[in-house]
N, C-alpha and C. Protein backbone atom coordinates (compact mmCIF):
# COMPACT_ATOMS: atom_id res chain seq x y z
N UNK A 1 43.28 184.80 -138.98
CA UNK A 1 43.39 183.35 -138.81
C UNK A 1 44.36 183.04 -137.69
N UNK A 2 44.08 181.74 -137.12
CA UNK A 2 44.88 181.64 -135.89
C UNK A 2 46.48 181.11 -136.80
N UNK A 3 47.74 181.14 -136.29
CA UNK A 3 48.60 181.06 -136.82
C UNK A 3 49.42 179.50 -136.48
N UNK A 4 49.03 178.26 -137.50
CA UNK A 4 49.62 177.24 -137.22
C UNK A 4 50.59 177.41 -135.77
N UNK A 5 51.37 178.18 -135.19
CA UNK A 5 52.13 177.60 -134.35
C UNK A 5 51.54 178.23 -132.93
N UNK A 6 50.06 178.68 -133.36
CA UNK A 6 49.35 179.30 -131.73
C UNK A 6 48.40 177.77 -131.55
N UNK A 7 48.17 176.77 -132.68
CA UNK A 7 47.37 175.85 -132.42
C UNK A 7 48.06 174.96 -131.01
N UNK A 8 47.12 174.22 -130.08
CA UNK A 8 47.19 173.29 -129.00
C UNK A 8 47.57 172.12 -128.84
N UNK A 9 47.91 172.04 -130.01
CA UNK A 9 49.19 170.77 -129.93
C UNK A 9 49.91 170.69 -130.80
N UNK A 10 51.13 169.63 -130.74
CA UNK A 10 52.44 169.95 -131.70
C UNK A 10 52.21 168.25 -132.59
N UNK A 11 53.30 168.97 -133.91
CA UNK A 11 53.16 167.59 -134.46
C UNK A 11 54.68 167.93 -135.38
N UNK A 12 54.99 166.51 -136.14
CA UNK A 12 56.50 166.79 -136.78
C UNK A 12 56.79 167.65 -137.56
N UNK A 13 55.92 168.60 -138.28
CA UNK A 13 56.46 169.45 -138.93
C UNK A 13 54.64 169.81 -139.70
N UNK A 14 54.68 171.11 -140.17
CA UNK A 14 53.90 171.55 -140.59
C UNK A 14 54.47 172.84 -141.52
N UNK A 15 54.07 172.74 -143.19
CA UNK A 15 54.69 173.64 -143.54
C UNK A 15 53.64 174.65 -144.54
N UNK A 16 53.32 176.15 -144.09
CA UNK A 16 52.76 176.71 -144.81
C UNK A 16 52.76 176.82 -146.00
N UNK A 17 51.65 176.88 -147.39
CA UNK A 17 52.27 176.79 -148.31
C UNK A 17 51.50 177.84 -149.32
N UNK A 18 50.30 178.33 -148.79
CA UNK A 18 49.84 179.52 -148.89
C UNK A 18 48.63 180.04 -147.68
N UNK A 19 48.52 181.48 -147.63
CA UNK A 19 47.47 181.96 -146.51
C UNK A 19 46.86 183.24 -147.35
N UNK A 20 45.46 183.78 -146.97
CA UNK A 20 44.44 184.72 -146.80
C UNK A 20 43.79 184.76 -146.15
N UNK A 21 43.23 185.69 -145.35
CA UNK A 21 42.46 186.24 -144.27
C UNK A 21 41.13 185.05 -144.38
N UNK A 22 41.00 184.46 -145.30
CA UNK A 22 40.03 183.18 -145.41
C UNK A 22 40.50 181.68 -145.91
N UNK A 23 41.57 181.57 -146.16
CA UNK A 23 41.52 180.41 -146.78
C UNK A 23 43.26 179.95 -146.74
N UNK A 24 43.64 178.81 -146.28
CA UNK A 24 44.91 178.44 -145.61
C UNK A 24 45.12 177.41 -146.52
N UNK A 25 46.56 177.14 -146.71
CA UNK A 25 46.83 175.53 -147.41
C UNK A 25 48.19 175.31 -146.60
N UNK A 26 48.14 174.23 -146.28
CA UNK A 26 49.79 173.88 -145.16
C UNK A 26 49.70 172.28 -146.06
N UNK A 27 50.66 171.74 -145.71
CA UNK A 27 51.41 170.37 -145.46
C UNK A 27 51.54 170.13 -144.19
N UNK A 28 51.21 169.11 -143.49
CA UNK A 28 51.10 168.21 -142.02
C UNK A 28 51.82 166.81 -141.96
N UNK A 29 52.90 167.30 -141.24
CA UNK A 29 53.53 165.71 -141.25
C UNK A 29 53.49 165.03 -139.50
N UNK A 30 52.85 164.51 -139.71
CA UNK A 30 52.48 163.54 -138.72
C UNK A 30 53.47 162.19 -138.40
N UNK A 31 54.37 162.28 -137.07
CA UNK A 31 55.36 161.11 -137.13
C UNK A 31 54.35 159.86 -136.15
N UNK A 32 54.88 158.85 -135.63
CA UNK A 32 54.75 157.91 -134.73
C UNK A 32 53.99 158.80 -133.76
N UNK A 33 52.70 158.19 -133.69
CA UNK A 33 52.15 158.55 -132.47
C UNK A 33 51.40 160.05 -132.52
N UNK A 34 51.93 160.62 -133.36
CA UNK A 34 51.38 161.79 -133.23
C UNK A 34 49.96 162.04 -133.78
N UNK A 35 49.58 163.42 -133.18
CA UNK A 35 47.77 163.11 -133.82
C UNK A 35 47.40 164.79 -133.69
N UNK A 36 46.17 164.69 -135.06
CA UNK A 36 45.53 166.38 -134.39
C UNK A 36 44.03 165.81 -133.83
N UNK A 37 44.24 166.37 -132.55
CA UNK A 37 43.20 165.86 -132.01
C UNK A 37 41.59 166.62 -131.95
N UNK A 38 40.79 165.46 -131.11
CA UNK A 38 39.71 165.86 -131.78
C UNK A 38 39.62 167.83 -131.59
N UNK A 39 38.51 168.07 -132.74
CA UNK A 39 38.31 169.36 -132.56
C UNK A 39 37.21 169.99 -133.80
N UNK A 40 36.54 170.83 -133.80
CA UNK A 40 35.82 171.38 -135.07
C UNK A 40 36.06 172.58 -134.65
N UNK A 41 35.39 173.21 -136.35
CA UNK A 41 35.60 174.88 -136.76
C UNK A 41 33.70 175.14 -136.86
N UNK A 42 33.70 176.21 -136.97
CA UNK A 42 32.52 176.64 -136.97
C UNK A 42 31.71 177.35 -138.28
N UNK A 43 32.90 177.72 -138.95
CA UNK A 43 32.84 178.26 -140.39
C UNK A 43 33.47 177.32 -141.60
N UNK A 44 34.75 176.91 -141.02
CA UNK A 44 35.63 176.52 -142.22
C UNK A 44 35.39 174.83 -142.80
N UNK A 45 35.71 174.79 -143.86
CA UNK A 45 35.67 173.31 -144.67
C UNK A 45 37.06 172.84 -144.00
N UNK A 46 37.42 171.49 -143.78
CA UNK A 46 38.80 171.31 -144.06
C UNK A 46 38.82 170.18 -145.19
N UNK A 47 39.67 170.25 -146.14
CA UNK A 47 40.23 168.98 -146.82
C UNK A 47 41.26 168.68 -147.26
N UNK A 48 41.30 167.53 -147.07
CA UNK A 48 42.58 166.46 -146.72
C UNK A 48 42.88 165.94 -148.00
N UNK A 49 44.24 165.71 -148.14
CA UNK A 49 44.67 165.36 -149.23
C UNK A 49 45.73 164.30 -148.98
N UNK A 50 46.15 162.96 -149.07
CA UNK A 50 46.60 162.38 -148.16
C UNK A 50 47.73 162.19 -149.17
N UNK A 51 48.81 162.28 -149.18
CA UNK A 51 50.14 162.55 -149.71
C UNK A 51 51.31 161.08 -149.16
N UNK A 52 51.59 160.80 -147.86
CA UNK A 52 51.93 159.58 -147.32
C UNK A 52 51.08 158.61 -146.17
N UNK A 53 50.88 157.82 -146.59
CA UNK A 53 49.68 157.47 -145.70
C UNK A 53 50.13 155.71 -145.39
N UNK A 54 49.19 155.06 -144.95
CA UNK A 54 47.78 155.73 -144.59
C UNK A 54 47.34 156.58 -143.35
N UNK A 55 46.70 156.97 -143.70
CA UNK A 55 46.32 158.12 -142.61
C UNK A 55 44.60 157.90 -142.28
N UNK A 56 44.43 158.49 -140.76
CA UNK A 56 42.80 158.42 -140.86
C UNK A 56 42.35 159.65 -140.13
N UNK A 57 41.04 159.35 -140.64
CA UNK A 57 40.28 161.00 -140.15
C UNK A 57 38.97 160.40 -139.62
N UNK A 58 38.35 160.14 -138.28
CA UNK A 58 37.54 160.22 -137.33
C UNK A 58 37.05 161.11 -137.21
N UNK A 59 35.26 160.97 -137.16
CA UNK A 59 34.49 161.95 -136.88
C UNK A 59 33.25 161.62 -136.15
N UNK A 60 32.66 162.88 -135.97
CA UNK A 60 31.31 162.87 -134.88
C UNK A 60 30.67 162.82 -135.05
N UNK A 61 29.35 162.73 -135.29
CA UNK A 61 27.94 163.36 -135.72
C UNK A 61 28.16 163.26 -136.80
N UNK A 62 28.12 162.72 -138.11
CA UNK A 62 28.15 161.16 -138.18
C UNK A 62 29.31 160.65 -137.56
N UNK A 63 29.63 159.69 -136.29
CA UNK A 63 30.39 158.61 -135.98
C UNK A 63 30.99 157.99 -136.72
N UNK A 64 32.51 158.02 -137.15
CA UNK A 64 32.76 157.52 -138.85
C UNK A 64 34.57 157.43 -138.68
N UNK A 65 34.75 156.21 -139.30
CA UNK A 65 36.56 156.29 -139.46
C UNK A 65 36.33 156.18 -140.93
N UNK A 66 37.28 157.34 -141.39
CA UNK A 66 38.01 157.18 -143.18
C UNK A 66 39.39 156.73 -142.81
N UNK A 67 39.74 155.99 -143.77
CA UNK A 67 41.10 155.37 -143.85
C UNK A 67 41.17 156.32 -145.38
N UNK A 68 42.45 156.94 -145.47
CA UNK A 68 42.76 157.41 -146.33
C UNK A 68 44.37 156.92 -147.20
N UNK A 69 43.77 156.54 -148.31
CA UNK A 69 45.69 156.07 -148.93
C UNK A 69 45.99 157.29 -149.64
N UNK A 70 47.76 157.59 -149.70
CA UNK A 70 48.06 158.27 -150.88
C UNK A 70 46.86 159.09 -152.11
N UNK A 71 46.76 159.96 -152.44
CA UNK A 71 46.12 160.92 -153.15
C UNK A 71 44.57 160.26 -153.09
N UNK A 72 44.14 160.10 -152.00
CA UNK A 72 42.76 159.99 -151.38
C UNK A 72 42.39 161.99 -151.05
N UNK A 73 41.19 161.79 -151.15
CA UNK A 73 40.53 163.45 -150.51
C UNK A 73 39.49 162.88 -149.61
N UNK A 74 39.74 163.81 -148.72
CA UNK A 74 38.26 163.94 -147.87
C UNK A 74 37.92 164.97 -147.18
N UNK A 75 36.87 165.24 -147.41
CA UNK A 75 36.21 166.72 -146.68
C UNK A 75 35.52 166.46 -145.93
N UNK A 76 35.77 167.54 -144.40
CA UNK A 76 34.47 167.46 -143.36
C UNK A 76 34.38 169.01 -143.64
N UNK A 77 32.93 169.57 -143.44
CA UNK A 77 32.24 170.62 -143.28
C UNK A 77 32.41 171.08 -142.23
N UNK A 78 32.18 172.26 -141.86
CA UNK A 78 31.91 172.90 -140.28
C UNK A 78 30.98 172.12 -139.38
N UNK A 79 31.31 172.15 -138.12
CA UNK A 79 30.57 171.83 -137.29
C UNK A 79 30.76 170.18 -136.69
N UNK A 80 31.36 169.77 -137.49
CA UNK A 80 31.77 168.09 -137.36
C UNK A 80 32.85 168.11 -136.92
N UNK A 81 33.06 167.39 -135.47
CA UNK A 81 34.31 167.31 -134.67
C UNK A 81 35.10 166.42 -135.57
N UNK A 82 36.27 166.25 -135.58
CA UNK A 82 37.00 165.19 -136.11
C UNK A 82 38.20 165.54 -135.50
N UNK A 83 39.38 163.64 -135.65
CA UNK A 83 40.84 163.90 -135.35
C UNK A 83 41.13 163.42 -136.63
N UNK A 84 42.89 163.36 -136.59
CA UNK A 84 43.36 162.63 -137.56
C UNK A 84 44.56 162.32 -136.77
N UNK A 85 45.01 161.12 -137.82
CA UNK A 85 46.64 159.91 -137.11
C UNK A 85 46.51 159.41 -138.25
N UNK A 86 47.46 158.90 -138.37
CA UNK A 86 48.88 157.61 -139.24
C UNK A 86 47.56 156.91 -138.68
N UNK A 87 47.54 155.71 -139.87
CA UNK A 87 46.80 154.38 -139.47
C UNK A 87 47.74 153.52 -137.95
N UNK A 88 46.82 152.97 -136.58
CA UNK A 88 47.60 151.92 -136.11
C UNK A 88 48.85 153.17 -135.10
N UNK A 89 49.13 154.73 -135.63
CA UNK A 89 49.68 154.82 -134.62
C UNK A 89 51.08 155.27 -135.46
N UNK A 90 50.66 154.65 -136.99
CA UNK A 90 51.99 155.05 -137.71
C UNK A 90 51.78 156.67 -138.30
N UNK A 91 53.05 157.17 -139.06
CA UNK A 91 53.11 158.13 -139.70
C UNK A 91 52.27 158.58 -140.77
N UNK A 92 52.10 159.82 -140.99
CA UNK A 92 51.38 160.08 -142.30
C UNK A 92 51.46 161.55 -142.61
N UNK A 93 51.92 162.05 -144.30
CA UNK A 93 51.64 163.81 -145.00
C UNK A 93 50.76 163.86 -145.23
N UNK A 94 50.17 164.54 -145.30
CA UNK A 94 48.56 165.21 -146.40
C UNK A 94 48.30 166.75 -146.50
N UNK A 95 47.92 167.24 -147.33
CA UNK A 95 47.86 168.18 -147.53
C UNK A 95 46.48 168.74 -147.02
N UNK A 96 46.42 170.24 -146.00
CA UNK A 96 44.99 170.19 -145.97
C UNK A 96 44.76 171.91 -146.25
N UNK A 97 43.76 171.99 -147.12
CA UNK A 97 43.02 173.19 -147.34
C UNK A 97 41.87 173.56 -146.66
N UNK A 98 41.98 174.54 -145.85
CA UNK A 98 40.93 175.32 -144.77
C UNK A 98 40.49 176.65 -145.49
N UNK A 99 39.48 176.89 -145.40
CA UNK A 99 38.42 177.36 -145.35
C UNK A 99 37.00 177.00 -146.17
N UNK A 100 36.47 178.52 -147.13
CA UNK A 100 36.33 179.76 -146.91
C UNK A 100 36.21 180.52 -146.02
N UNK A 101 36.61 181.46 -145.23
CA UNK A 101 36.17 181.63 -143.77
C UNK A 101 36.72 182.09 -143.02
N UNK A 102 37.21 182.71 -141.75
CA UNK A 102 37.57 182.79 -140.56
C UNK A 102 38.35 181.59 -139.74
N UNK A 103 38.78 181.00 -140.12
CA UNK A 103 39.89 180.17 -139.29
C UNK A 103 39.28 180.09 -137.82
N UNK A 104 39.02 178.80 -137.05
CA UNK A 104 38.79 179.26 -135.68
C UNK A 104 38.92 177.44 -135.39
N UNK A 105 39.26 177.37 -133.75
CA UNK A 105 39.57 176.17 -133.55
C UNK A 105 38.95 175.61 -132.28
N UNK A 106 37.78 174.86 -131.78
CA UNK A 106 37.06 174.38 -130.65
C UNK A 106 38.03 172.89 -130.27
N UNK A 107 38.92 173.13 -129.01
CA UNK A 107 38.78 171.20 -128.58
C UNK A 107 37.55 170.89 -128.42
N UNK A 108 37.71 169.55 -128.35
CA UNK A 108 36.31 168.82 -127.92
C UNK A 108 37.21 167.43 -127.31
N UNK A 109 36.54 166.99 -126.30
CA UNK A 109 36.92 166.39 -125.42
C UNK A 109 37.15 165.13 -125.86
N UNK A 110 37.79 163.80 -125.77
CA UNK A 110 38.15 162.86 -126.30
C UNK A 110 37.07 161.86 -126.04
């Protein structure tokens, strides 16, 4: 798996909270402004668990904003680009669980 701190952009803190050769769980704290930008996996599930929010998760193919509050879930499948941000630009935690799978990370252009 690629190792949270080889990923292509930075954000306020990210804290591992378990790993296997398939399947990752971190905490993501997202301050002002910050964002994971767009990008998809090719194997892995991700889901979101939104802990301080609101937070949102944008996607592709379906074209789609989730607004997520506090202990909201949402899953995108492989193959679906998506970002995520703080609603508006603000802050937001959530918890996200990746996989089954191979870990792997495509930008995709904004």
């Amino acid at each position: 798996m690629t190792k949270p701190e080889d990923t292509p952009y930075s954000i306020a803190d990210r804290r591992l909270i378990a790993e296997t050769p398939e399947l990752r769980v971190q905490i993501l704290t997202l301050e002002n402004h910050d964002e994971v930008p767009w990008h998809y996996h090719t194997v892995i599930t991700d889901t979101f668990i939104c802990l301080d929010g609101p937070m949102v998760i944008s996607t592709r193919a379906p074209s789609a904003v989730h607004n997520l509050q506090p202990g909201d879930v949402f899953t995108i499948p492989p193959d679906v680009a998506h970002r995520v941000s703080g609603l508006e630009g603000s802050g937001c935690r959530f918890v996200i669980v990746q996989g089954v799978g191979t870990y792997d990370y495509f930008a995709v252009n904004s």
